[in-house]
N, C-alpha and C. Protein backbone atom coordinates (compact mmCIF):
# COMPACT_ATOMS: atom_id res chain seq x y z
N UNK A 1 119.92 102.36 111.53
CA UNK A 1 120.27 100.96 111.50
C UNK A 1 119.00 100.15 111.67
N UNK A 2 118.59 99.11 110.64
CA UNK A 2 117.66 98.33 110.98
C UNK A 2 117.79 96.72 109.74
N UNK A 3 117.00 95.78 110.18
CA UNK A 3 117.48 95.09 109.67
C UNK A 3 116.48 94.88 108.40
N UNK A 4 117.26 94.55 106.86
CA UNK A 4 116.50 94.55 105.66
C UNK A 4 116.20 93.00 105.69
N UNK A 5 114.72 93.35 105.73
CA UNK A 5 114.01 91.97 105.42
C UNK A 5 113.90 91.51 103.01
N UNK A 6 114.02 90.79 102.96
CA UNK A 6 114.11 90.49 101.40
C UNK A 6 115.05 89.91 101.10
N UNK A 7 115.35 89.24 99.93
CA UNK A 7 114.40 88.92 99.17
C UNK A 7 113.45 88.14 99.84
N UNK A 8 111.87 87.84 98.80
CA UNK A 8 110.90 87.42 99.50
C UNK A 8 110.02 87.05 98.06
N UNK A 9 109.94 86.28 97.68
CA UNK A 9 109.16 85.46 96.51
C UNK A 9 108.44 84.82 96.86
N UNK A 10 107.08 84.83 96.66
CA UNK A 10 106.44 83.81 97.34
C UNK A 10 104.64 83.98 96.29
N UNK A 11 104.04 83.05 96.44
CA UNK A 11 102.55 82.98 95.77
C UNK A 11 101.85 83.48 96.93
N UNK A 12 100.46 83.50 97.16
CA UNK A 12 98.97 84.19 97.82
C UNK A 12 99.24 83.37 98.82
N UNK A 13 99.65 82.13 99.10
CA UNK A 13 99.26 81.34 100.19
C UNK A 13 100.45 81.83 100.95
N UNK A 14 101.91 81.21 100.77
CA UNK A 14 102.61 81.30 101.51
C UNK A 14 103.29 82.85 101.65
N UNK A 15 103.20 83.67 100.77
CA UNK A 15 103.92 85.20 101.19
C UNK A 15 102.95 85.98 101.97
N UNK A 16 102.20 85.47 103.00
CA UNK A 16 101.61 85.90 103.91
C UNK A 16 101.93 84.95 105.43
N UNK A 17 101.91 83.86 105.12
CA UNK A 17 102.42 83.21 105.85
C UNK A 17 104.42 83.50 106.17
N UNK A 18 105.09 83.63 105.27
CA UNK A 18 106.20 84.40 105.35
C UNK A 18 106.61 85.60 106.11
N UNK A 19 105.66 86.93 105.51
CA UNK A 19 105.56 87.96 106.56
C UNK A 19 105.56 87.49 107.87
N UNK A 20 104.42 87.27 108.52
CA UNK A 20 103.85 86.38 109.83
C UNK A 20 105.01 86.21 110.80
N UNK A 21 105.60 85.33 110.01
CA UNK A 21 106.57 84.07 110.27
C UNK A 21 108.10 85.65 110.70
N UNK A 22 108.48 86.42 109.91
CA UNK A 22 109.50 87.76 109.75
C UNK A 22 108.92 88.37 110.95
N UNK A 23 107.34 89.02 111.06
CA UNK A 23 106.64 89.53 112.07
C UNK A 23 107.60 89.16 113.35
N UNK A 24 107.45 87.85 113.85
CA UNK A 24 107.41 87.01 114.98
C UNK A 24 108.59 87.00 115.23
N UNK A 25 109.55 86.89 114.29
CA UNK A 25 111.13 86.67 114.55
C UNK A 25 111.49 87.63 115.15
N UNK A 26 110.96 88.86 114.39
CA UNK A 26 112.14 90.25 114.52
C UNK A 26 110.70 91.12 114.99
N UNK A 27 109.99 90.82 116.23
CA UNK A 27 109.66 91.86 116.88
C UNK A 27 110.03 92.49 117.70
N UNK A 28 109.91 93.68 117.65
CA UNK A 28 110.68 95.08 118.42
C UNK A 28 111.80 94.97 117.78
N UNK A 29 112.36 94.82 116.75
CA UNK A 29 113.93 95.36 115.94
C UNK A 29 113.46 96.28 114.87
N UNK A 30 114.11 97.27 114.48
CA UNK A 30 113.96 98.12 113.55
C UNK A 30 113.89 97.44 112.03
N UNK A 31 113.29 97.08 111.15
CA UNK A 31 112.91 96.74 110.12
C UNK A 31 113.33 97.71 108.55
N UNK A 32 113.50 97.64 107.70
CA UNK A 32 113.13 97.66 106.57
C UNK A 32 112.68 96.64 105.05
N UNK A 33 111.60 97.07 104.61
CA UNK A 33 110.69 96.16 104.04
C UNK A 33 110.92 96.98 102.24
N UNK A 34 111.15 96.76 101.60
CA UNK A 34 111.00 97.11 100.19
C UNK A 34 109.92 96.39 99.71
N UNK A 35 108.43 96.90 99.21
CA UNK A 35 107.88 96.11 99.06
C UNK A 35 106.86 96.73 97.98
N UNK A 36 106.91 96.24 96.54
CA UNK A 36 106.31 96.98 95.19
C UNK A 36 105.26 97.14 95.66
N UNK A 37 104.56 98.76 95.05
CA UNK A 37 103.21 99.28 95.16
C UNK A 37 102.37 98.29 94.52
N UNK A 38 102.72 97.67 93.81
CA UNK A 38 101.58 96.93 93.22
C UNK A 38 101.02 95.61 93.94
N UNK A 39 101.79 95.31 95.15
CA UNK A 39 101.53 93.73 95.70
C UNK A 39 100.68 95.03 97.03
N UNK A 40 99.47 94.76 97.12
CA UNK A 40 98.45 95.28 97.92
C UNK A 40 98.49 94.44 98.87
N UNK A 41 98.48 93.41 98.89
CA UNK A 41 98.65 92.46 100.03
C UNK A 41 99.51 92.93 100.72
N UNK A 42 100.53 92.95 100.41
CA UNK A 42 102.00 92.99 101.27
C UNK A 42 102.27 94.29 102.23
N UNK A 43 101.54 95.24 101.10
CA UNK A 43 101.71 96.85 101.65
C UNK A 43 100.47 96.74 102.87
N UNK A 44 99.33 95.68 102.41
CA UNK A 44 98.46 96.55 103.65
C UNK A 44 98.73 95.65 105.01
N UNK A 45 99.71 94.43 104.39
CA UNK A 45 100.18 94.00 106.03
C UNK A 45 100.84 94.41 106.80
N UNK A 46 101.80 95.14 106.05
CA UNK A 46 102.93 95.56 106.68
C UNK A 46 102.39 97.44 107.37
N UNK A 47 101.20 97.75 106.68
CA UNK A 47 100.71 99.24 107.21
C UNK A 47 99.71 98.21 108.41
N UNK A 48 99.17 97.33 108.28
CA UNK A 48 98.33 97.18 109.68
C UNK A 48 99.24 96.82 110.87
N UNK A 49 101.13 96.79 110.11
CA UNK A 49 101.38 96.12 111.93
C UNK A 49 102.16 97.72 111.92
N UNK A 50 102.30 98.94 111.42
CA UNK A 50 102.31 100.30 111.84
C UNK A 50 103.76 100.45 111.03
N UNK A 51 103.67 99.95 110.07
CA UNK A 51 104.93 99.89 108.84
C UNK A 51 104.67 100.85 108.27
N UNK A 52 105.24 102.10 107.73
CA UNK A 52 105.11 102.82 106.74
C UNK A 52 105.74 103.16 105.85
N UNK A 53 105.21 103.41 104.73
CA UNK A 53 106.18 103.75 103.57
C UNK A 53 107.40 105.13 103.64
N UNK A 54 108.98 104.48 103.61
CA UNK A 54 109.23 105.51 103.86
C UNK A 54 110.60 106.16 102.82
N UNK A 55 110.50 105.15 101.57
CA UNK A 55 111.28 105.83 100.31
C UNK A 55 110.67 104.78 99.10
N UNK A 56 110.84 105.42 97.82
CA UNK A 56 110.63 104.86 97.23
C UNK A 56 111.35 104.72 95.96
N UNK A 57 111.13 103.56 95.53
CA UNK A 57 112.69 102.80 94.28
C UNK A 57 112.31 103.02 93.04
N UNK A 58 112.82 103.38 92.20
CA UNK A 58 113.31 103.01 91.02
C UNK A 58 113.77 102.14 90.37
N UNK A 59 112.88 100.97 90.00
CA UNK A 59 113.91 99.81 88.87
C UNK A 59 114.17 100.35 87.72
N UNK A 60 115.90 100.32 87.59
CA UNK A 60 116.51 100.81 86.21
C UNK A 60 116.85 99.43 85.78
N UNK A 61 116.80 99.05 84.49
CA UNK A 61 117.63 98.35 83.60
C UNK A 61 118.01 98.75 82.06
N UNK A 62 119.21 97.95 81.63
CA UNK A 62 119.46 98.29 80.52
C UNK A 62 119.24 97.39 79.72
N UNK A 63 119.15 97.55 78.10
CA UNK A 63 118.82 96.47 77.48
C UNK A 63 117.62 96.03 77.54
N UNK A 64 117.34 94.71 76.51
CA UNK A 64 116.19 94.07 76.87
C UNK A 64 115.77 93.86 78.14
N UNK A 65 114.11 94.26 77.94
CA UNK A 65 113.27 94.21 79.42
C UNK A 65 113.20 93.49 79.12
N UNK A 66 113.06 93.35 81.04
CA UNK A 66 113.13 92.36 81.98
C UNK A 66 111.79 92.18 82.44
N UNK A 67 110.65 91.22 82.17
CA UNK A 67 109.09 91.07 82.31
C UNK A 67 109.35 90.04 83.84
N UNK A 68 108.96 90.73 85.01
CA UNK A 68 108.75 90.10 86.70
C UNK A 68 107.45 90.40 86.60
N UNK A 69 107.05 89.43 87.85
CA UNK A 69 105.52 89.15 87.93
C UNK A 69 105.84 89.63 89.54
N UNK A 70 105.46 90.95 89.60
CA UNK A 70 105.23 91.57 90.87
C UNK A 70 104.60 91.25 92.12
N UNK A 71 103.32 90.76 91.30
CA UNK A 71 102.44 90.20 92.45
C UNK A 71 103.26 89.05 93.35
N UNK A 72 104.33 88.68 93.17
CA UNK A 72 105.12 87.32 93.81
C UNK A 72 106.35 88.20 94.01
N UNK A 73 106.81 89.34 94.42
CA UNK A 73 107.42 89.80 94.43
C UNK A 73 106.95 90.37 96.46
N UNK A 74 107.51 89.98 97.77
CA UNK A 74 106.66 90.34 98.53
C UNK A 74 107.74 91.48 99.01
N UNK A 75 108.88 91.37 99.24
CA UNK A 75 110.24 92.26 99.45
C UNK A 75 111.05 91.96 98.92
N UNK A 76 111.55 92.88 98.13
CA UNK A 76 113.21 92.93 97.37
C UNK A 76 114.43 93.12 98.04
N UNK A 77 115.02 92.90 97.59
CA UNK A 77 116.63 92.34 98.63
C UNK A 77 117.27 93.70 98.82
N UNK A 78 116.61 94.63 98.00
CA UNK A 78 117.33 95.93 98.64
C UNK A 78 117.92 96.62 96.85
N UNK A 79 117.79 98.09 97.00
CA UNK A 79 118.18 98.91 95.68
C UNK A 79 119.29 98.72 95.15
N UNK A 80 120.40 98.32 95.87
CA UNK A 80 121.96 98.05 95.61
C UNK A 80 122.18 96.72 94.74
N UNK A 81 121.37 95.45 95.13
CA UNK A 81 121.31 94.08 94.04
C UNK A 81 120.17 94.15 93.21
N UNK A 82 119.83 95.26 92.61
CA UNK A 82 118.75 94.82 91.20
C UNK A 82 117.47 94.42 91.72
């Protein structure tokens, strides 16, 4: 049991300030963070406060792709909503 932090959209300035802000709320509660390999930011904040990676997702879709800009992508709402 822990609580899923996401969705989380945000640009360079404020999806750090966001984290921070999640940090502070929910310290000492069990966490989960979905958060794309490709946003380096996000992964190495969440490994400096002793976060670790501990499954990893698969985006399936059907049909015409779907083009997301990852880097603004800081946590996803979870594998079950897309």
């Amino acid at each position: 049991r822990a609580r899923q932090l996401g969705p989380c959209i945000a640009g360079p300035r404020a999806g750090p300030r966001l984290f921070e802000d999640a940090r502070r709320r929910f310290a000492g509660e069990p966490v989960v963070i979905d958060i794309p390999k490709c946003n380096e930011t996000a992964s190495a904040m969440a490994e400096g406060w002793g976060l670790l990676p501990a499954r990893v997702l698969t985006r399936m879709t059907r049909g015409e792709r779907i083009v997301e800009d990852l880097q603004r992508l800081w946590a996803s709402a979870g594998p079950e909503k897309g």
